[in-house]
N, C-alpha and C. Protein backbone atom coordinates (compact mmCIF):
# COMPACT_ATOMS: atom_id res chain seq x y z
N UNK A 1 104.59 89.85 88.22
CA UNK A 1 103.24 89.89 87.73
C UNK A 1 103.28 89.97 86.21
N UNK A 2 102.19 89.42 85.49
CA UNK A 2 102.28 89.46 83.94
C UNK A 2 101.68 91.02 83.40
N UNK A 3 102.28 91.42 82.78
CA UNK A 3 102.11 92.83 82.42
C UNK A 3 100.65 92.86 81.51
N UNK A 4 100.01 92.23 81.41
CA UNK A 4 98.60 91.83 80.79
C UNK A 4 97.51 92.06 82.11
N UNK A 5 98.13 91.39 82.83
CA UNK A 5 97.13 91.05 84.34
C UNK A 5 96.63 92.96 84.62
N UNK A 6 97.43 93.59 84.39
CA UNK A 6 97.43 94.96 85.07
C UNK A 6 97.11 95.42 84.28
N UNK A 7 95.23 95.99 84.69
CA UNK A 7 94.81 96.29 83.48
C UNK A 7 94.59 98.36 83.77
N UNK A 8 94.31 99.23 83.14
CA UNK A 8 94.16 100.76 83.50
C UNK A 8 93.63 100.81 84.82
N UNK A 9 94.10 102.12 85.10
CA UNK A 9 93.99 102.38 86.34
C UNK A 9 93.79 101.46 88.14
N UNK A 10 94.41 100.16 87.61
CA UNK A 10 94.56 99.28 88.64
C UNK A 10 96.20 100.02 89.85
N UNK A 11 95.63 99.61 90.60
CA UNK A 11 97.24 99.58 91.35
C UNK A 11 97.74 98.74 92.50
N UNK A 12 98.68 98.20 92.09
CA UNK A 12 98.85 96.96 92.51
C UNK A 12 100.13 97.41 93.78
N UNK A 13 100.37 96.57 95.06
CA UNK A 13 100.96 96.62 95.52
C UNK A 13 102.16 95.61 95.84
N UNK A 14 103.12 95.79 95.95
CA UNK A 14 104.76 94.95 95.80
C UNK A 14 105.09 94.71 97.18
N UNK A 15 104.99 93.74 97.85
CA UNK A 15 105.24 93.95 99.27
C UNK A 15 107.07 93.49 99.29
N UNK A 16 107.56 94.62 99.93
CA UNK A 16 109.10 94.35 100.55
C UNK A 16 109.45 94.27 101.64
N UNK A 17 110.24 94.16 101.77
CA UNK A 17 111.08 94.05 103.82
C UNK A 17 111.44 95.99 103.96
N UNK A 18 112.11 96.04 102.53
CA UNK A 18 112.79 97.76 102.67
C UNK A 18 111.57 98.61 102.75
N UNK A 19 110.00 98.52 102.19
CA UNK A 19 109.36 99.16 101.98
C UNK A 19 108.40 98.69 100.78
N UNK A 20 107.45 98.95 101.04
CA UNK A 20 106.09 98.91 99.72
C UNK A 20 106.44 99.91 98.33
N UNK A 21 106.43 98.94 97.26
CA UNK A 21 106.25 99.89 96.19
C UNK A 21 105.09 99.52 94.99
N UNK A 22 103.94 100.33 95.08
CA UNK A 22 102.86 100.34 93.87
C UNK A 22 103.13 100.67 92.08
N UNK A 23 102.14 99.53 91.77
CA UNK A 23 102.67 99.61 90.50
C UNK A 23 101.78 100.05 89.81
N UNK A 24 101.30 101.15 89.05
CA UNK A 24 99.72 101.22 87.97
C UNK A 24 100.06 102.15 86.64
N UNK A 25 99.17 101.69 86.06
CA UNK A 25 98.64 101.84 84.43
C UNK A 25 97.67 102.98 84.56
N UNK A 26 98.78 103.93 83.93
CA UNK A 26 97.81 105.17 83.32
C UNK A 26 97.05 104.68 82.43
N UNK A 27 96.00 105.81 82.32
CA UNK A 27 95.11 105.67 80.87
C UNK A 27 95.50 105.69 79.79
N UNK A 28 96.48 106.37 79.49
CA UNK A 28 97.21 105.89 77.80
C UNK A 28 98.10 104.33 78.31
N UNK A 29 98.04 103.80 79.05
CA UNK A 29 98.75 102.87 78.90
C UNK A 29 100.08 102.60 79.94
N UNK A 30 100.81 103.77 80.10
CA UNK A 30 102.00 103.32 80.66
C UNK A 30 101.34 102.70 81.69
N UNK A 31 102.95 102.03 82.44
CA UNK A 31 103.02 101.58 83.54
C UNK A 31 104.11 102.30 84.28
N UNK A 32 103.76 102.32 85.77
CA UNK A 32 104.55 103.21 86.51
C UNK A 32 104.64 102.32 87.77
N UNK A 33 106.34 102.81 88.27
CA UNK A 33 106.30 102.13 89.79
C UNK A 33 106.93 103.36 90.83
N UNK A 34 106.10 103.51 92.06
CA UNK A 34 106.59 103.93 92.42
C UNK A 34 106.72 104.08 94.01
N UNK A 35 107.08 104.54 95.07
CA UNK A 35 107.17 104.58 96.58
C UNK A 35 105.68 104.16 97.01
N UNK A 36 105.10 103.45 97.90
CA UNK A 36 103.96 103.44 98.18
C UNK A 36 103.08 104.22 98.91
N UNK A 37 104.27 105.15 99.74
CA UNK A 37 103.83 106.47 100.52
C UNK A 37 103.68 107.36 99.71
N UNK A 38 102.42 108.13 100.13
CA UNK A 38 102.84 109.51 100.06
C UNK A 38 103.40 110.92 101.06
N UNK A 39 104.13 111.29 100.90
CA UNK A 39 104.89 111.89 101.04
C UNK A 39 104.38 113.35 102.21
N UNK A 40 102.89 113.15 101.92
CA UNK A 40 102.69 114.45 102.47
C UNK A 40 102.07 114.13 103.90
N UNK A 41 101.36 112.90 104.32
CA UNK A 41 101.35 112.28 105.42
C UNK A 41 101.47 110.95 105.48
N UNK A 42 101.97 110.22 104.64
CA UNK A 42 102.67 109.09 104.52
C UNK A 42 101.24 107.76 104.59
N UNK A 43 100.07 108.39 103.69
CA UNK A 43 99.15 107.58 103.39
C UNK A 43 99.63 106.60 102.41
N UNK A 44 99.17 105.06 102.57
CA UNK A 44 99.86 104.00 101.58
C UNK A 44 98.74 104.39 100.24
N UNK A 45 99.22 104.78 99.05
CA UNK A 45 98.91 104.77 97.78
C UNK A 45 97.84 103.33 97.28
N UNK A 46 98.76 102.41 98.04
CA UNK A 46 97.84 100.79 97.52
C UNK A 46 96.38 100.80 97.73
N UNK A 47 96.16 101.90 99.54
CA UNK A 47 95.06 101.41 99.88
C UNK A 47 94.42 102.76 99.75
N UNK A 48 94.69 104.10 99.55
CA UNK A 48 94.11 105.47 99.14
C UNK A 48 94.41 105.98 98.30
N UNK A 49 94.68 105.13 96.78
CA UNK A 49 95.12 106.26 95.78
C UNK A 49 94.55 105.60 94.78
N UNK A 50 94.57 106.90 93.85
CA UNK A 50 93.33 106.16 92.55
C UNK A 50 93.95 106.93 91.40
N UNK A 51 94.02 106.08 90.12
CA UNK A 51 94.46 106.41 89.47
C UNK A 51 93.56 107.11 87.98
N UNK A 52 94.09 109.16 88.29
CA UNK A 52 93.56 109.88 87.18
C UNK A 52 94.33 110.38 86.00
N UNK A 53 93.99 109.63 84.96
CA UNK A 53 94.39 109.92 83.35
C UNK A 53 96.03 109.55 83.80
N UNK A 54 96.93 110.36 83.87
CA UNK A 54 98.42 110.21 83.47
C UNK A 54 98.87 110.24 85.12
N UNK A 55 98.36 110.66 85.82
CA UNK A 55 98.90 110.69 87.22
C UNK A 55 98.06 109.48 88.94
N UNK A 56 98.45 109.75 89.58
CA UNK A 56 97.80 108.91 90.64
C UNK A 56 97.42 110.08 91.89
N UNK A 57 96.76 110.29 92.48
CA UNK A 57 96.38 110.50 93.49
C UNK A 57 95.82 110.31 94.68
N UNK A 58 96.74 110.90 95.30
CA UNK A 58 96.48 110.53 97.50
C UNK A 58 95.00 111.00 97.75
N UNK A 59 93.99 109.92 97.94
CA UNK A 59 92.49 110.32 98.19
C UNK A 59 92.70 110.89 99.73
N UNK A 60 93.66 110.86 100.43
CA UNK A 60 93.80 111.86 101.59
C UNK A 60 93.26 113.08 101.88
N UNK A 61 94.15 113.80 101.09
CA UNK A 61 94.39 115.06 100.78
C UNK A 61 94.63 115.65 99.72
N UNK A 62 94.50 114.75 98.60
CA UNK A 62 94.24 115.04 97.17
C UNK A 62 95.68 115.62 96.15
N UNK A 63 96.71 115.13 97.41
CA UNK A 63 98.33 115.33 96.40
C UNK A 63 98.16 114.52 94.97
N UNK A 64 98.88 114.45 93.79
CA UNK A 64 99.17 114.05 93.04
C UNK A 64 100.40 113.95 92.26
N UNK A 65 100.61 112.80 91.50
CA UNK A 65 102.14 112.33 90.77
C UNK A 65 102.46 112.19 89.74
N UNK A 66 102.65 111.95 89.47
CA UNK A 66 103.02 112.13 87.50
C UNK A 66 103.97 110.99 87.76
N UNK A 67 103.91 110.45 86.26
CA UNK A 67 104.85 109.27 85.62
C UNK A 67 106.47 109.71 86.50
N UNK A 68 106.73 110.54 86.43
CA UNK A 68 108.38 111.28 86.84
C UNK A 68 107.97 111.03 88.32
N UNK A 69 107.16 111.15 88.72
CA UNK A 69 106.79 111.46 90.67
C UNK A 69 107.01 113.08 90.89
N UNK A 70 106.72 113.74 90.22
CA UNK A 70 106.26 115.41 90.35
C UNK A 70 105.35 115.01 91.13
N UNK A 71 104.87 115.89 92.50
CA UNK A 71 104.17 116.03 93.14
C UNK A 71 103.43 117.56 93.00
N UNK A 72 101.80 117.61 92.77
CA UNK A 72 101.07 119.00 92.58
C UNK A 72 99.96 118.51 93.27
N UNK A 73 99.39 119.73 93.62
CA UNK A 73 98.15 119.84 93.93
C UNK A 73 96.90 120.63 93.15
N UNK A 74 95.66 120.07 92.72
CA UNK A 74 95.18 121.20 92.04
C UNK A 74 93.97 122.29 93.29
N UNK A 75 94.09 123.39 93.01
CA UNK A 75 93.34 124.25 93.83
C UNK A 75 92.00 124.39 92.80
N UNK A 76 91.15 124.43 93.82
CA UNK A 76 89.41 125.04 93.18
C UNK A 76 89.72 125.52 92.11
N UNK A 77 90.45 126.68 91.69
CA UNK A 77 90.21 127.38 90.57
C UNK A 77 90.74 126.55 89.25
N UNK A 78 91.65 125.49 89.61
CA UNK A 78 92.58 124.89 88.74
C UNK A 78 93.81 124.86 88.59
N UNK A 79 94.13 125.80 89.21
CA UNK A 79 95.78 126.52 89.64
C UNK A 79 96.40 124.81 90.11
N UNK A 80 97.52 124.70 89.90
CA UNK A 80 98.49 123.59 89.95
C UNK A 80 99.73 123.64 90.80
N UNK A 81 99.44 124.16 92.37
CA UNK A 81 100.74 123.59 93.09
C UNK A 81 101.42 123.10 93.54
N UNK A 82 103.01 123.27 93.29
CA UNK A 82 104.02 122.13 93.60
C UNK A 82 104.26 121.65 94.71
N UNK A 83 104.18 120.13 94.80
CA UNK A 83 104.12 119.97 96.47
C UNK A 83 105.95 118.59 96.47
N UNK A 84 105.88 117.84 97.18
CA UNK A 84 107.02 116.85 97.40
C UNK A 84 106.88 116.04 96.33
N UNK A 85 107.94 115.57 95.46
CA UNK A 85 107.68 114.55 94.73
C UNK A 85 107.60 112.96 95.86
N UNK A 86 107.72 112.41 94.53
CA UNK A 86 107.87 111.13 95.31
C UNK A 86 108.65 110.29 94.06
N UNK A 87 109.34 109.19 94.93
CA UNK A 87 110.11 108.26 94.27
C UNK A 87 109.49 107.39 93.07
N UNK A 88 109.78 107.31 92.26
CA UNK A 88 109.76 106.51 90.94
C UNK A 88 110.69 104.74 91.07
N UNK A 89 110.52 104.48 90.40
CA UNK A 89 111.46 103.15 89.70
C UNK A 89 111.47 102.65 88.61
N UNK A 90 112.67 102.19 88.05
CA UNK A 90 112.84 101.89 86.56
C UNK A 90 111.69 100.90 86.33
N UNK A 91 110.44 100.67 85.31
CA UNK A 91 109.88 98.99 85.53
C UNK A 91 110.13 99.01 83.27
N UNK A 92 109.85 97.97 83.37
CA UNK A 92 110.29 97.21 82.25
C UNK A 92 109.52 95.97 82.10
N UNK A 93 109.29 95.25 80.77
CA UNK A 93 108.41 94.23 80.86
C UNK A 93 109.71 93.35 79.93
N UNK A 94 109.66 92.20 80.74
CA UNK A 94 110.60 91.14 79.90
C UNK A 94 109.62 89.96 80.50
N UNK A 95 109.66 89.16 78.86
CA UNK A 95 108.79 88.21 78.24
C UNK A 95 107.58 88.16 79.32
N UNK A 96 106.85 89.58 78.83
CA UNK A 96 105.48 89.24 79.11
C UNK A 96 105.57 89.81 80.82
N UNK A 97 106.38 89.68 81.44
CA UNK A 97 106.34 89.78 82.97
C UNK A 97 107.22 91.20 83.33
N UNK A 98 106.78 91.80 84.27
CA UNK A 98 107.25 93.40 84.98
C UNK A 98 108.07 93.19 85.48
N UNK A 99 109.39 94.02 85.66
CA UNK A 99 110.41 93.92 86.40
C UNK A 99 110.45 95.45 87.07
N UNK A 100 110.71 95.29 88.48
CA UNK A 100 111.09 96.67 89.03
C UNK A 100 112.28 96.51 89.45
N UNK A 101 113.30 97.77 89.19
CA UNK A 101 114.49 97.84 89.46
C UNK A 101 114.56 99.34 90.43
N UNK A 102 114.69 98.58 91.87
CA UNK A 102 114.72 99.49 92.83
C UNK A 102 116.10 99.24 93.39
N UNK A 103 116.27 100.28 94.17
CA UNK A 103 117.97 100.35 94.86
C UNK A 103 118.12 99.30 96.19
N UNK A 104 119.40 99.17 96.02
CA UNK A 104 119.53 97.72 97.32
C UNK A 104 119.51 98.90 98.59
């Protein structure tokens, strides 16, 4: 995909044989790739997750990820607990186009 096409808070999905991996644009910009599950009931990210400021979150049950795949949850009061991460992948943009470098 052209790294232009993917514009904030989009998230795009990578279809594989090994497994799905989503790709999206925080609000400052980065780009992130990472497992398409989440982890805590194995909801696909492509089709229930939305992407807030620097992280993504499971509209499930309201887990969340960070660029690294830290997994937290925030509670009513604001309190921030640690739940499963989830998998990441190297991505990189060469001439103009995304590359994900996931394990064979």
């Amino acid at each position: 995909m052209a790294a232009e096409e993917l514009i904030t808070g989009q998230i795009v999905t990578v279809k594989r044989d090994e497994g799905d991996v989503i790709v999206w644009r925080t609000t400052a910009g980065q780009v992130v790739a990472c497992d398409s599950r989440c982890p805590h009931q194995w909801a696909h990210l492509g089709n229930s997750g939305a992407v807030d400021g620097e992280e993504i979150v499971c509209l499930s049950h309201f887990w969340r990820f960070d660029r690294e795949g830290t997994g937290s949850k925030l509670s009513a009061s604001g309190r921030r607990d640690e739940k499963s991460p989830i998998d990441t992948f190297e991505i990189r943009e060469v001439a103009g186009r995304l590359e994900i470098a996931v394990p064979d």
